[in-house]
C-alpha atoms as a PDB file:
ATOM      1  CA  UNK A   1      25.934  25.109  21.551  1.00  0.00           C
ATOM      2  CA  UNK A   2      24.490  22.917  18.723  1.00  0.00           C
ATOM      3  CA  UNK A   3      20.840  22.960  19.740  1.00  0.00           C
ATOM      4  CA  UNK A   4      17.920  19.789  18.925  1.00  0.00           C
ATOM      5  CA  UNK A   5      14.696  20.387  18.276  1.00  0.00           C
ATOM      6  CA  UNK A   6      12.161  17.470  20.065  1.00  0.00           C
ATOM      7  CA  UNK A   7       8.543  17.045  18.952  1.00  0.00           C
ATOM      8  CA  UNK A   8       5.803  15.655  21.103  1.00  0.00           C
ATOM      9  CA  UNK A   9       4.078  12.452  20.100  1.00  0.00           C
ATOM     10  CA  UNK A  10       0.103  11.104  20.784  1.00  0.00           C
ATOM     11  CA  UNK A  11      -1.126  11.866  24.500  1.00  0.00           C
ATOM     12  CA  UNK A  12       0.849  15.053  24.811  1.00  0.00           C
ATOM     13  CA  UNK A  13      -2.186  16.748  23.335  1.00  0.00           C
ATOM     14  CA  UNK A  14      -4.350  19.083  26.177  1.00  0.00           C
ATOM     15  CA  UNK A  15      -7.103  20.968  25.558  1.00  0.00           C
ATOM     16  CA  UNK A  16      -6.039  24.863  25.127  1.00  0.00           C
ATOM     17  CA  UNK A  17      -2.449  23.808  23.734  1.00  0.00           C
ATOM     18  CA  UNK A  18      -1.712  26.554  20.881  1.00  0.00           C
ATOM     19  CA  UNK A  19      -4.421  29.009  22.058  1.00  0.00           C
ATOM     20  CA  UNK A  20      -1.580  31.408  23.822  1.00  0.00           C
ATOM     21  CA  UNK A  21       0.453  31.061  20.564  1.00  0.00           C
ATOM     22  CA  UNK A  22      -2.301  31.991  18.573  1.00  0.00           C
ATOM     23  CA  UNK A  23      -3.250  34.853  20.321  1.00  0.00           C
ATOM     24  CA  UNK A  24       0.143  36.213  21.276  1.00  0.00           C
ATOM     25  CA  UNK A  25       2.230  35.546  18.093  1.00  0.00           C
ATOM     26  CA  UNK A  26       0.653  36.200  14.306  1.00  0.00           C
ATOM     27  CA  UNK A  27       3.076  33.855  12.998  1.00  0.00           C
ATOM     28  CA  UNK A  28       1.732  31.263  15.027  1.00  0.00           C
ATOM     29  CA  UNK A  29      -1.782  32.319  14.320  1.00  0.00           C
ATOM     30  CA  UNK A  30      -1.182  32.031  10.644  1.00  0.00           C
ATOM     31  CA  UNK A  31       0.200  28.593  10.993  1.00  0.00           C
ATOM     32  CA  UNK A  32      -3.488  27.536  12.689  1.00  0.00           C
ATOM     33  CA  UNK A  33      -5.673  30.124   9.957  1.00  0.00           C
ATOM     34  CA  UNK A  34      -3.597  27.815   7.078  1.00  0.00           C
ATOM     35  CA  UNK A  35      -4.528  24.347   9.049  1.00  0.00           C
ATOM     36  CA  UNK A  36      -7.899  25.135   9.098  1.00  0.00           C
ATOM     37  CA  UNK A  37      -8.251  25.844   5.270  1.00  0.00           C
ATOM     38  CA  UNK A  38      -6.124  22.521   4.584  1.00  0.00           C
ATOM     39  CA  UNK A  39      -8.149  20.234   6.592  1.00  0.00           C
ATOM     40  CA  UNK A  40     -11.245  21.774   6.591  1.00  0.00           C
ATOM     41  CA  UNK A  41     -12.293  21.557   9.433  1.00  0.00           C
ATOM     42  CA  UNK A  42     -12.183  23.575  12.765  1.00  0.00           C
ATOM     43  CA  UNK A  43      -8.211  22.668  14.534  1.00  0.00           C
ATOM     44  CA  UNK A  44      -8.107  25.373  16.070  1.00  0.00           C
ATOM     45  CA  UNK A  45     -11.644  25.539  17.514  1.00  0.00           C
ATOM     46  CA  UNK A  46     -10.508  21.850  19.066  1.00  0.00           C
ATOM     47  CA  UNK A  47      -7.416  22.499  20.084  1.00  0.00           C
ATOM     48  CA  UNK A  48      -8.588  25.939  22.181  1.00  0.00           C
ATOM     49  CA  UNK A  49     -11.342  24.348  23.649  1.00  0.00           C
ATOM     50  CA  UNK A  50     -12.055  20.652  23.288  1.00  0.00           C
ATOM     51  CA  UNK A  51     -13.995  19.124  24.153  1.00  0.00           C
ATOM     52  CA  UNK A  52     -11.018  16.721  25.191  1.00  0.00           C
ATOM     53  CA  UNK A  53     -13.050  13.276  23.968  1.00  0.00           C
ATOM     54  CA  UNK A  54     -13.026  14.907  20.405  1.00  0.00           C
ATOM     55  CA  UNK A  55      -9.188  16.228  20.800  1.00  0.00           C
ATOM     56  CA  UNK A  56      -8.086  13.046  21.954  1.00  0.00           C
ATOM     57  CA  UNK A  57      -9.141  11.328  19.121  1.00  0.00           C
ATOM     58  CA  UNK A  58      -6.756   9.496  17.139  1.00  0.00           C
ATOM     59  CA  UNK A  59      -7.465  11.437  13.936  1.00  0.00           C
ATOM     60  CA  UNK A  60      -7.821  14.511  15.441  1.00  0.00           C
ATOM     61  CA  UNK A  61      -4.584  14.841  17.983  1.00  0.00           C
ATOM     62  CA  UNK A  62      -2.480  14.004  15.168  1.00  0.00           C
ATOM     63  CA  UNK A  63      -2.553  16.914  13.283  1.00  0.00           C
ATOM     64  CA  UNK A  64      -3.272  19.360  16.126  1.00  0.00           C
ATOM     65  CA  UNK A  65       0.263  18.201  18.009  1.00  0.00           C
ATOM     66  CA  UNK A  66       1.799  18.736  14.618  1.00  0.00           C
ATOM     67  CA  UNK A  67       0.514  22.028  14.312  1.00  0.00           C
ATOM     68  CA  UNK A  68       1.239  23.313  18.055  1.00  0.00           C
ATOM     69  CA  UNK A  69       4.715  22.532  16.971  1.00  0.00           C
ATOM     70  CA  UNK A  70       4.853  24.157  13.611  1.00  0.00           C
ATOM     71  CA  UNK A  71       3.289  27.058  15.364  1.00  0.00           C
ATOM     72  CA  UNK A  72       5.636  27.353  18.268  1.00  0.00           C
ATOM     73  CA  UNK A  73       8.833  27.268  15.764  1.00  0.00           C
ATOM     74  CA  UNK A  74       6.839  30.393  13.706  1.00  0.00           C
ATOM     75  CA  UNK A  75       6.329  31.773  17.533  1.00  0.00           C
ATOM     76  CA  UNK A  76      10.378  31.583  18.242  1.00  0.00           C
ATOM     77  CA  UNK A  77      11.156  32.661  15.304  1.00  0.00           C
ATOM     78  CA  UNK A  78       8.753  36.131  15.526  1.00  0.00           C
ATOM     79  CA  UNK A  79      10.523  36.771  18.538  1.00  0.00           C
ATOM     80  CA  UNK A  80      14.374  36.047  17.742  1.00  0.00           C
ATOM     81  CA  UNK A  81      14.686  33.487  20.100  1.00  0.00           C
ATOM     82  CA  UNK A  82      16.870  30.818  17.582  1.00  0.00           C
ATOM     83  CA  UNK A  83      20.436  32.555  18.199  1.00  0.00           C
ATOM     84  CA  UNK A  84      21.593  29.775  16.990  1.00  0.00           C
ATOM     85  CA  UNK A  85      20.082  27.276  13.936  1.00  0.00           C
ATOM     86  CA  UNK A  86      18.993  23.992  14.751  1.00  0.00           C
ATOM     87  CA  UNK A  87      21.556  21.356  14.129  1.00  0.00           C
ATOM     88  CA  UNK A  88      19.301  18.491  14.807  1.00  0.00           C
ATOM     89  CA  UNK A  89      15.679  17.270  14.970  1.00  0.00           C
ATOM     90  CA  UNK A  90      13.795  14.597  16.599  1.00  0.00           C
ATOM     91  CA  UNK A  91      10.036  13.439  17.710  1.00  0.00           C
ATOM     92  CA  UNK A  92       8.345  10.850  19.432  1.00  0.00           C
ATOM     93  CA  UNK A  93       6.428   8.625  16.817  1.00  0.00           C
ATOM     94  CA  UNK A  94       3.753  10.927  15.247  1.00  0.00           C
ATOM     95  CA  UNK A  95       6.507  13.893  16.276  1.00  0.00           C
ATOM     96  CA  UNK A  96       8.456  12.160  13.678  1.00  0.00           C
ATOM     97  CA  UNK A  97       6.626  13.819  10.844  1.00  0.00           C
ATOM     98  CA  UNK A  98       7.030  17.638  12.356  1.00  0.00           C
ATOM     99  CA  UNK A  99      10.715  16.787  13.191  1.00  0.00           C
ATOM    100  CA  UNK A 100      10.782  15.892   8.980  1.00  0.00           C
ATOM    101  CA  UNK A 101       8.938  19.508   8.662  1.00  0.00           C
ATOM    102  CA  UNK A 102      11.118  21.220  10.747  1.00  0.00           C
ATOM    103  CA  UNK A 103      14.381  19.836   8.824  1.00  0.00           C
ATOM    104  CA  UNK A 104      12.399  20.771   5.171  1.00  0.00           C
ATOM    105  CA  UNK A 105      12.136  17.131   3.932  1.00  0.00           C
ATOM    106  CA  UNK A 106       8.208  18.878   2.639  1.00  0.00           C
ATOM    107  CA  UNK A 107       6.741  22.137   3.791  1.00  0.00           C
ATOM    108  CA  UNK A 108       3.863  22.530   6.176  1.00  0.00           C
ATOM    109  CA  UNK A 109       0.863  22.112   3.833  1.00  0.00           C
ATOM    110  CA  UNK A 110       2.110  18.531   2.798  1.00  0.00           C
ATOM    111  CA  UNK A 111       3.354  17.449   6.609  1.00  0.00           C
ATOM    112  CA  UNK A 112      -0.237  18.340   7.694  1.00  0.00           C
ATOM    113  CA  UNK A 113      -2.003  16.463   4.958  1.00  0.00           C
ATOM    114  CA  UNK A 114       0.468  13.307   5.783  1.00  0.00           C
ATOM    115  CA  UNK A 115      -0.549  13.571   9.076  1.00  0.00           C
ATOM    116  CA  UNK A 116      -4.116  13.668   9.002  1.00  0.00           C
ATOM    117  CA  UNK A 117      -4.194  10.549   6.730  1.00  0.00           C
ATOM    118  CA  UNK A 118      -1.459   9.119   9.087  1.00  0.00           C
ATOM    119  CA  UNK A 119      -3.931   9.534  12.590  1.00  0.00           C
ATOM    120  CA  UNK A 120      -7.174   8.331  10.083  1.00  0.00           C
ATOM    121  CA  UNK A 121      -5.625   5.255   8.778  1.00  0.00           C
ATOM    122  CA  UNK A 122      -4.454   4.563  12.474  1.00  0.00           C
ATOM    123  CA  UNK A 123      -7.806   5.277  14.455  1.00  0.00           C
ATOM    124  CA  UNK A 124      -9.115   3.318  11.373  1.00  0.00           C
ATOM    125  CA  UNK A 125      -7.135   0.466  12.327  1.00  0.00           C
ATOM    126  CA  UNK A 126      -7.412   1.049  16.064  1.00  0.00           C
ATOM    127  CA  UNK A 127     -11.416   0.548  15.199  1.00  0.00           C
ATOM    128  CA  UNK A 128     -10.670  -2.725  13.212  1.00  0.00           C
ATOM    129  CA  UNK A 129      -8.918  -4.501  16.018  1.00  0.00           C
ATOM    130  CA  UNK A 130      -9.072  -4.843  19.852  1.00  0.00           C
ATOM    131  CA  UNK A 131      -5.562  -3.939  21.072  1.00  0.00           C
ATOM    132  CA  UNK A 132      -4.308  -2.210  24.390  1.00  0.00           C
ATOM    133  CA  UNK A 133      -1.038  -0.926  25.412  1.00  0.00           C
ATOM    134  CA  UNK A 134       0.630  -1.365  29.054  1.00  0.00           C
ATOM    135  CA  UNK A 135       3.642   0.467  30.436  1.00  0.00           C
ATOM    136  CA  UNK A 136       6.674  -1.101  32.132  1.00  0.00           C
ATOM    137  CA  UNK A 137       8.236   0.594  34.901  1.00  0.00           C
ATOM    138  CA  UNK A 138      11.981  -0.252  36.185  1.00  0.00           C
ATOM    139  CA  UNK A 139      12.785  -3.114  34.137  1.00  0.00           C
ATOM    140  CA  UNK A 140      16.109  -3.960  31.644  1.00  0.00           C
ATOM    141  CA  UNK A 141      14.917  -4.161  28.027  1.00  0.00           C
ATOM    142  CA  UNK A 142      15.598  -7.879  27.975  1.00  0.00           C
ATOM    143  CA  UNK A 143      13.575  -8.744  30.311  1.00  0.00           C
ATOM    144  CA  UNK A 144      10.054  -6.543  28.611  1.00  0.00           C
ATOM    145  CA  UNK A 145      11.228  -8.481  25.542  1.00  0.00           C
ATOM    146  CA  UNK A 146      11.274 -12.363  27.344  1.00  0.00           C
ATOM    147  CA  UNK A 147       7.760 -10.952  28.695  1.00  0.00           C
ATOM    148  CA  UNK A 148       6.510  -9.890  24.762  1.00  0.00           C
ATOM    149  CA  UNK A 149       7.904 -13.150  24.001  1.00  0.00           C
ATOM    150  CA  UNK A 150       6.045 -15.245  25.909  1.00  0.00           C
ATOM    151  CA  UNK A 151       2.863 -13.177  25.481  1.00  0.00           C
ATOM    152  CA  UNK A 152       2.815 -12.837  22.133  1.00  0.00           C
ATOM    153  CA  UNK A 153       3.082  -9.013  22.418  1.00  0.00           C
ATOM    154  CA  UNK A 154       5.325  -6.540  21.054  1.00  0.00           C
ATOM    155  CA  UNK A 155       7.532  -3.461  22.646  1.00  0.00           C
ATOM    156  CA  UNK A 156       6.097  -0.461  21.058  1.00  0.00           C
ATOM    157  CA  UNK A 157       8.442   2.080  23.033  1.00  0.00           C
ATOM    158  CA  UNK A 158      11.998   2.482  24.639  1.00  0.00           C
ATOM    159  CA  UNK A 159      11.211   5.780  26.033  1.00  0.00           C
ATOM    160  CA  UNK A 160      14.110   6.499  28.991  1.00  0.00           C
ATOM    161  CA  UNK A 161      15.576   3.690  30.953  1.00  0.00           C
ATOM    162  CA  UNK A 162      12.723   1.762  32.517  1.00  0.00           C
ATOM    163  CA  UNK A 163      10.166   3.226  30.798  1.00  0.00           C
ATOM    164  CA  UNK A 164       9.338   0.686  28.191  1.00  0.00           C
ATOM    165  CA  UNK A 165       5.236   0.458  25.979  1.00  0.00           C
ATOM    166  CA  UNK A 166       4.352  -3.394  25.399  1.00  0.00           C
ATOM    167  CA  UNK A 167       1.096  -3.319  22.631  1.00  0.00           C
ATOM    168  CA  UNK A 168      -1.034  -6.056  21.046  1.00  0.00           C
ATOM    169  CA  UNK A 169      -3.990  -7.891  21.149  1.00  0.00           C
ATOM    170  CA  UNK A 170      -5.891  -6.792  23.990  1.00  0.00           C
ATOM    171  CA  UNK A 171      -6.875 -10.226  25.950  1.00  0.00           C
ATOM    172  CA  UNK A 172      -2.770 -10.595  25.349  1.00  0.00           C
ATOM    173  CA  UNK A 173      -2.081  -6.984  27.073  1.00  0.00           C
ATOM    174  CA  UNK A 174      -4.465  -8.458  29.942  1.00  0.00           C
ATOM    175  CA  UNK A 175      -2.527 -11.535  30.298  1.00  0.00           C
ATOM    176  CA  UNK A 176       0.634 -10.030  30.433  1.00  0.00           C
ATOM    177  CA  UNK A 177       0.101  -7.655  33.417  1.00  0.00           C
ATOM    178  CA  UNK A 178      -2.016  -9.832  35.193  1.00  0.00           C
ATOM    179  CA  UNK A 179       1.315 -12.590  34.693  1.00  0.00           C
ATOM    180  CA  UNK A 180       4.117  -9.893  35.159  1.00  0.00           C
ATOM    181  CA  UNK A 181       4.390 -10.195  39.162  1.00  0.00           C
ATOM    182  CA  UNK A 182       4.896 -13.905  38.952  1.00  0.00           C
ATOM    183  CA  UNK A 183       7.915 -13.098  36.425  1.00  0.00           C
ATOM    184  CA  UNK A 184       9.635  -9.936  38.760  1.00  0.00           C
ATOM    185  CA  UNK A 185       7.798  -7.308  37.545  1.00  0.00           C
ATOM    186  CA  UNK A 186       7.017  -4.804  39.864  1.00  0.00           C
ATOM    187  CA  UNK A 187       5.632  -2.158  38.292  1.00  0.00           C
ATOM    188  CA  UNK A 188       3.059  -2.524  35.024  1.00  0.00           C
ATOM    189  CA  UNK A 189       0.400  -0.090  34.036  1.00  0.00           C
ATOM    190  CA  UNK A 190      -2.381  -0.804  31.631  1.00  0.00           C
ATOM    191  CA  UNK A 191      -2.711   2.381  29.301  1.00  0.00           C
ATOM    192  CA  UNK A 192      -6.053   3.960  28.434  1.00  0.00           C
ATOM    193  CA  UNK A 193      -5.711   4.011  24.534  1.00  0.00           C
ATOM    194  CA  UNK A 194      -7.294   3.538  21.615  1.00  0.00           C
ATOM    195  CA  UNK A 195      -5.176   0.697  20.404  1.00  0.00           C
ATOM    196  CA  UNK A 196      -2.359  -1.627  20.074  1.00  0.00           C
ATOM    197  CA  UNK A 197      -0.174   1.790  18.361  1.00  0.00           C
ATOM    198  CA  UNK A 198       3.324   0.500  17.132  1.00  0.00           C
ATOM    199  CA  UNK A 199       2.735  -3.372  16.565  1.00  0.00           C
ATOM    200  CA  UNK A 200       1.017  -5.745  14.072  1.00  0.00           C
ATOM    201  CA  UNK A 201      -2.296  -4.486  14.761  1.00  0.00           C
ATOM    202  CA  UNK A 202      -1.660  -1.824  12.851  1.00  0.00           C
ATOM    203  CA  UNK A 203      -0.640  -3.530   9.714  1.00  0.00           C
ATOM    204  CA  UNK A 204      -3.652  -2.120   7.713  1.00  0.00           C
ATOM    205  CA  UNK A 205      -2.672   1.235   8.748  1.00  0.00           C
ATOM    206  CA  UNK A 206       0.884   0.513   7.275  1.00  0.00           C
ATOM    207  CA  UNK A 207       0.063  -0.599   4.180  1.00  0.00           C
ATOM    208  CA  UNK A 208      -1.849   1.731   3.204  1.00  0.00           C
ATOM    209  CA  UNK A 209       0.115   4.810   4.534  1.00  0.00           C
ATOM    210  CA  UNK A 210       2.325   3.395   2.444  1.00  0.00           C
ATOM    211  CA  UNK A 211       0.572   3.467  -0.779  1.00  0.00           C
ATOM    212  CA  UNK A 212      -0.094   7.091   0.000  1.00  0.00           C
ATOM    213  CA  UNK A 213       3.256   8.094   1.049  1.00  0.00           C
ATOM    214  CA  UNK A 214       4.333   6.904  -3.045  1.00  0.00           C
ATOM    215  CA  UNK A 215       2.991   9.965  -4.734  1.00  0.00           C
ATOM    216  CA  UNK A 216       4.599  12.629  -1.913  1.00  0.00           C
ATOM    217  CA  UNK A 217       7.765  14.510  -3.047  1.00  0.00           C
ATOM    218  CA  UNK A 218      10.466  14.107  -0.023  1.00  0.00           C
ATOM    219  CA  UNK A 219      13.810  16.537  -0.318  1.00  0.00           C
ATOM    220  CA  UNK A 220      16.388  15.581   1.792  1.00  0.00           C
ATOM    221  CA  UNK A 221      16.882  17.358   5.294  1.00  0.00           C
ATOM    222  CA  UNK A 222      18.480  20.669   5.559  1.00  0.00           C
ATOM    223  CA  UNK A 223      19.990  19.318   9.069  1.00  0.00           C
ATOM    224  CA  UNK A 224      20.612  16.163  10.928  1.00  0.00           C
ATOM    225  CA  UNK A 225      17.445  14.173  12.053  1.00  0.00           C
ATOM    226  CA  UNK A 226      16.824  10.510  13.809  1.00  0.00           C
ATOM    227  CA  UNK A 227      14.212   8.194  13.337  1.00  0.00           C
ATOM    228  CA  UNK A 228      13.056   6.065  15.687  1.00  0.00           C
ATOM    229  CA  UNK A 229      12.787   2.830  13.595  1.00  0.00           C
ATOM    230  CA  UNK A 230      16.474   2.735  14.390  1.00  0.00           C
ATOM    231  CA  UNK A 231      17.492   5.386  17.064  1.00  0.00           C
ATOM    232  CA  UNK A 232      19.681   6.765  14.319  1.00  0.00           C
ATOM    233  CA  UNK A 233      20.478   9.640  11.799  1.00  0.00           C
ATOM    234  CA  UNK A 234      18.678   9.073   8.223  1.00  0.00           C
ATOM    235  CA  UNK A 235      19.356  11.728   5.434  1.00  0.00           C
ATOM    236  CA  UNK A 236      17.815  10.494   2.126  1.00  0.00           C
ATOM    237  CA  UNK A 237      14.322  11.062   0.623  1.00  0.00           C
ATOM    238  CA  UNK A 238      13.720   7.374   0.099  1.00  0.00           C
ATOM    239  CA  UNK A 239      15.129   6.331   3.555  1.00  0.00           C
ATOM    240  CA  UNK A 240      13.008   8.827   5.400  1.00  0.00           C
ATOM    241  CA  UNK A 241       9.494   7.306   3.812  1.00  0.00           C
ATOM    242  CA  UNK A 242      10.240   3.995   4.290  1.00  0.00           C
ATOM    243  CA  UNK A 243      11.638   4.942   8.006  1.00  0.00           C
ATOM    244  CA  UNK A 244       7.458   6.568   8.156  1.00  0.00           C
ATOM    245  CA  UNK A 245       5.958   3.269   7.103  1.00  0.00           C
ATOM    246  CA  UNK A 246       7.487   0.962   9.039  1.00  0.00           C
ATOM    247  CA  UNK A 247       7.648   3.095  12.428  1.00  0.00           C
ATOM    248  CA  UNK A 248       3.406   2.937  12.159  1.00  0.00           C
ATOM    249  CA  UNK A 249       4.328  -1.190  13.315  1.00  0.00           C
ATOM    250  CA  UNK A 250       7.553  -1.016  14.835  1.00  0.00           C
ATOM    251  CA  UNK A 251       9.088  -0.238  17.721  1.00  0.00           C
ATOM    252  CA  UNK A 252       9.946   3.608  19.103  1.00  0.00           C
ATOM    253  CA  UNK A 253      13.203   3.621  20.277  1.00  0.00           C
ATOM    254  CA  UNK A 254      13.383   7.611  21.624  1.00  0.00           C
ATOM    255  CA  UNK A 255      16.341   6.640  24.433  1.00  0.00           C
ATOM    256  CA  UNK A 256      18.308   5.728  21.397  1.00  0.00           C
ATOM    257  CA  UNK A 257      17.401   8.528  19.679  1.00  0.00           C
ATOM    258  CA  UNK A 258      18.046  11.040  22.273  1.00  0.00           C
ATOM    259  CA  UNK A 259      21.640   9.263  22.943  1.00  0.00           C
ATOM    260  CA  UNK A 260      22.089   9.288  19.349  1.00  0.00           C
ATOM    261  CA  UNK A 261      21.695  13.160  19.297  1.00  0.00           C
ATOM    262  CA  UNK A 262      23.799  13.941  22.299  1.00  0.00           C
ATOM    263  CA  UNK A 263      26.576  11.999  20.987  1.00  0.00           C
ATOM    264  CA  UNK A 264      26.143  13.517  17.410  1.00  0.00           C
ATOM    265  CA  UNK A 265      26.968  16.857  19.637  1.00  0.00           C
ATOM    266  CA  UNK A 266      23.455  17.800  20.579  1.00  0.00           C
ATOM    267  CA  UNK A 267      24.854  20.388  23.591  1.00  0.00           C
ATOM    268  CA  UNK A 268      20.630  21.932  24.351  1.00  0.00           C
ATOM    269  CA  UNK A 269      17.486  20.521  23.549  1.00  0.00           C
ATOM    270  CA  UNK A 270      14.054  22.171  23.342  1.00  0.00           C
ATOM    271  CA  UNK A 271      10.765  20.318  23.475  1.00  0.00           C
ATOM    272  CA  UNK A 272       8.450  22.231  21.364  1.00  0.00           C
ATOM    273  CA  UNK A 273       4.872  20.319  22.578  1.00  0.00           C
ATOM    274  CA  UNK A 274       2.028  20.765  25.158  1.00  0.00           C
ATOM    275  CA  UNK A 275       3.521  19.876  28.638  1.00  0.00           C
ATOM    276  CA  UNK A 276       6.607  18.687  29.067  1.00  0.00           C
ATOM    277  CA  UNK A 277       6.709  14.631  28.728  1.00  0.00           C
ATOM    278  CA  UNK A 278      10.130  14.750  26.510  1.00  0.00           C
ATOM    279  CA  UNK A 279      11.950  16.718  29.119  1.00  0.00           C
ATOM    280  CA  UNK A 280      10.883  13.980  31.705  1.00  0.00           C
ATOM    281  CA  UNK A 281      12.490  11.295  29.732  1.00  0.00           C
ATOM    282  CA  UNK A 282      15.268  13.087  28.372  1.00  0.00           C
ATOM    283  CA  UNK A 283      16.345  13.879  32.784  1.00  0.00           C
ATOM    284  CA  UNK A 284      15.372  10.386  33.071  1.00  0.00           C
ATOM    285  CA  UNK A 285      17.655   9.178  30.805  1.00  0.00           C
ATOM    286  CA  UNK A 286      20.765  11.326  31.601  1.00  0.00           C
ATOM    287  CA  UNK A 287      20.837  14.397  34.226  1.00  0.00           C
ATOM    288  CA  UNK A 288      23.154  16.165  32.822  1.00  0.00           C
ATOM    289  CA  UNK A 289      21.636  17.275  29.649  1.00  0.00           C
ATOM    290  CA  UNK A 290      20.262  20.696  29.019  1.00  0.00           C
ATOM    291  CA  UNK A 291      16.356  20.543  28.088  1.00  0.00           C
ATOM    292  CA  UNK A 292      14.152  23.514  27.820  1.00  0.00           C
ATOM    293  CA  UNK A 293      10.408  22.962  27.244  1.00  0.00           C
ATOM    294  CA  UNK A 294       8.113  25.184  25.289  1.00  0.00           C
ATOM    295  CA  UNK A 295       4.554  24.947  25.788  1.00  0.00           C
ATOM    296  CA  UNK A 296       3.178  28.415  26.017  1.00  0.00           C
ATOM    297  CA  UNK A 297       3.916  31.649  24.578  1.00  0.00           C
ATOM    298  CA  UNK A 298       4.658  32.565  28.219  1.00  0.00           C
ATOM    299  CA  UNK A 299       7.768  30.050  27.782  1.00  0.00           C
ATOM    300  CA  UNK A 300       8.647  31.975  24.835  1.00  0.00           C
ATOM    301  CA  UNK A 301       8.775  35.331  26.666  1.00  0.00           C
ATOM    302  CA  UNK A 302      10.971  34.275  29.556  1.00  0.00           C
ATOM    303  CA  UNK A 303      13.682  32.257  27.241  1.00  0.00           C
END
């Protein structure tokens, strides 16, 4: 049973994700006493208890998803629960990074510090431009992409069949939904976000992620992970941080990831995140898979 590991990505986050781990599992509350020392400042104080307009910062959430799933691998290992090694890893944009962790591409210390400048150059960014995101519900890719096209917007996710994120300029984002109807659209959803996450707008962001990215020691991964620049398996140092700096402005393309992994021979998957928005695509996008989701310790204890 070859399992895969999924990672949440942004708006997972809740306020009191971890604070079961922390208090139930010492390996998990070492992971959070370590955070706090790196960042310096309180993650675990946020995390616990909010307040949710600080944890839902851009800067913040970031590293404290990262963390929660760090902490719940520590957790499942404490209590024997990996009968079996992982044979694959995967995450949802910013889930990327703690799928790299996971693998050993750089230990925890480095992940979180290329995290927290990862969510600061982006809610930088996010503050230097007016962008919006709007999801599309029940529509064939080509269709989003005629509508980005004649927008001048971008697809920022392919999350599960007919679940597809358009970003960009804001006034563009407006346009769009208000237009979609007219062009058989049923079903669009303007998003309550920061910014215009996985397009152009985030440029800035890119570049200099990039810059910062040059001095970081990558190893290659001890198992099989997918990145979502191309819904594929990527094994090399150098392919992995270039895969990091381009996903900041491209498109997320988790359905091909998650078909990717199932076809690799990906038999059980287990979302390590707060809530359960992976297993929700990954049903979405085919029934028949096996997904477990940890949030809680309590989902540790009855595995």
């Amino acid at each position: 049973m070859a399992l895969a590991l999924l990672f949440a990505g942004q708006g997972a986050q809740k306020v009191g994700m971890g604070r079961s781990l922390s208090e139930h599992s010492a390996a998990a509350r070492a992971r959070y006493d370590e955070a706090n020392r790196i960042l310096g400042w309180d993650l675990k104080q946020v995390s616990f208890e909010g307040p949710e307009n600080e944890l839902t910062q851009t800067k913040v959430c970031q590293p404290a998803l990262f963390v929660h799933g760090l902490a719940m691998i520590a957790a499942l290992r404490e209590a024997g629960k990996f009968n079996v090694e992982p044979s694959y890893a995967l995450g949802l944009s910013l889930g990327e990074v703690t799928a790299y962790c996971a693998a050993g591409v750089f230990d925890f210390a480095t992940g979180l510090r290329i995290v927290a400048e990862r969510g600061r150059l982006m809610q930088e960014a996010c503050e230097q431009t007016s962008g919006g995101m709007a999801a599309i519900i029940g529509e064939e890719r080509a269709k989003v992409q005629e509508l980005c096209r004649e927008f001048d917007i971008e697809a920022a996710n392919f999350n599960a069949p007919g679940q597809i994120i358009v970003s960009g300029d804001k006034a563009k984002i407006a346009a769009a939904v208000a237009a979609a109807k007219d062009r058989g659209i049923k079903k669009v959803m303007p998003l309550n976000v920061a910014g215009a996450y996985h397009s152009r707008l985030m440029e800035p962001a890119r570049a200099a992620f990039s810059a910062y990215l040059d001095g970081v020691p990558f190893a290659a991964p001890r198992f099989t992970v997918f990145t979502n620049t191309t819904g594929q398996a990527i094994s090399t140092p150098d392919a992995i941080k270039a895969a990091l700096v381009k996903q900041v402005v491209s498109s997320v393309l988790w359905e091909d990831c998650m078909r990717a992994a199932a076809n690799a021979g990906a038999a059980s998957f287990w979302e390590l995140g707060p809530g359960a928005v992976l297993g929700g695509l990954a049903r979405r996008t085919e029934k028949s898979w096996t997904v477990k989701s940890f949030s809680e310790f309590a989902d540790i204890a009855s595995a």
